[in-house]
Protein backbone atom coordinates (compact mmCIF):
# COMPACT_ATOMS: atom_id res chain seq x y z
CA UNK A 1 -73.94 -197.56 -21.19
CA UNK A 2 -72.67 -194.95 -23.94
CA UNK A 3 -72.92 -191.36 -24.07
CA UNK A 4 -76.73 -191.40 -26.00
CA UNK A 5 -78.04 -193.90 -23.74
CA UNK A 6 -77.12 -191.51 -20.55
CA UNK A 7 -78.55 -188.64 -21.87
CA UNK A 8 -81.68 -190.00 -22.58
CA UNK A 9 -81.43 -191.15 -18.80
CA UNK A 10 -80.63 -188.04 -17.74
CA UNK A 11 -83.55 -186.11 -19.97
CA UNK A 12 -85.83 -188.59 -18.50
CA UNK A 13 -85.05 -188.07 -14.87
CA UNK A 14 -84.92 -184.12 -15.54
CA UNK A 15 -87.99 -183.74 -17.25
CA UNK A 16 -85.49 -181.89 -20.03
CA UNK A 17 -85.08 -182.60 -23.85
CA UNK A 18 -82.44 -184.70 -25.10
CA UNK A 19 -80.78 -181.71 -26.96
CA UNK A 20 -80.86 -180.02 -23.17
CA UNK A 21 -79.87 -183.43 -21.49
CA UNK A 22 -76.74 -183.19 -24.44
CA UNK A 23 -76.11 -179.92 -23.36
CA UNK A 24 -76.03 -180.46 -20.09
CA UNK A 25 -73.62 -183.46 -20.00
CA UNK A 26 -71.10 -182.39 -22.51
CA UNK A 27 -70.99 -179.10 -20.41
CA UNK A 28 -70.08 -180.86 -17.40
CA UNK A 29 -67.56 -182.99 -19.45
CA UNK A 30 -65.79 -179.97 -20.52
CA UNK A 31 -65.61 -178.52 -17.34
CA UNK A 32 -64.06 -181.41 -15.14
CA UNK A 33 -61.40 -182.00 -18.62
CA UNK A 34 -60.31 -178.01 -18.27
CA UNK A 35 -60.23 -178.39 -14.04
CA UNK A 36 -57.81 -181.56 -14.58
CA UNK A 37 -56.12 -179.67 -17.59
CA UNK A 38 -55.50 -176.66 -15.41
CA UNK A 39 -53.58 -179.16 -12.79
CA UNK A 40 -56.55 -178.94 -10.18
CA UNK A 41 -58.71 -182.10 -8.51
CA UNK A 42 -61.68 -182.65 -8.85
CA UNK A 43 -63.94 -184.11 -5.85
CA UNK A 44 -67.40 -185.33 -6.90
CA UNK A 45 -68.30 -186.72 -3.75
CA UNK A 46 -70.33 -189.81 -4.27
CA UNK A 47 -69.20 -190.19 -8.19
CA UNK A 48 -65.58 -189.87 -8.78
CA UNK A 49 -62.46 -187.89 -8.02
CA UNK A 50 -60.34 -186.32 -11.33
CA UNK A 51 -56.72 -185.55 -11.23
CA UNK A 52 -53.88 -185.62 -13.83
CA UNK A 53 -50.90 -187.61 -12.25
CA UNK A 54 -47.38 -187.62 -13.75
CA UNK A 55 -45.99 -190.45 -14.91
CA UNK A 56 -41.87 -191.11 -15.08
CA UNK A 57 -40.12 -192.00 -17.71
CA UNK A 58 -39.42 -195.80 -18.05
CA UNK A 59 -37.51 -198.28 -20.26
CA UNK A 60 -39.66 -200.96 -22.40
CA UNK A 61 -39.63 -203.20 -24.89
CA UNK A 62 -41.69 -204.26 -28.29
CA UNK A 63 -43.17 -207.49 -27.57
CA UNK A 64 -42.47 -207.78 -31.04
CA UNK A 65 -38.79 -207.53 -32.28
CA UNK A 66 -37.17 -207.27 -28.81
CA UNK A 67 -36.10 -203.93 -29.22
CA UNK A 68 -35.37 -201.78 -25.94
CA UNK A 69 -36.77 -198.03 -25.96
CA UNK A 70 -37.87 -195.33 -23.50
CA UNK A 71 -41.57 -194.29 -22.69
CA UNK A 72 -41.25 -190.63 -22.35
CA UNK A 73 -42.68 -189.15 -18.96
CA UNK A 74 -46.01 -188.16 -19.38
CA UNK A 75 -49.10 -186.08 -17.35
């Protein structure tokens, strides 16, 4: 399922309009990115739990040409 085909689902449950159903999602979208952005969790009980985890640095290699480099440590 892509993002049009939920919000038609979700307008259709609702009883809203697509544009609303749009609204709607891509409001709760924002919100759980800028929770997770601002280093909180997110607990949707039933659906899903959001976090940003850190990741370490690490040494890898291209597949490729064999050449050795470092992954920089990410969120």
């Amino acid at each position: 399922m892509n993002k049009s085909e939920l919000t038609r689902k979700i307008a259709a449950q609702a009883g809203l309009t697509q544009k609303q159903a749009g609204a709607a999602l891509d409001s709760m979208m924002d919100a759980v990115q800028n929770t997770v952005a601002d280093g909180q969790k997110l607990a949707l009980i039933g659906f899903g739990t959001f976090e940003a985890k850190k990741v370490a640095e690490k040494k890898a290699r291209n597949p490729s040409t064999g050449e050795a480099f470092t992954v920089p440590a990410r969120t």
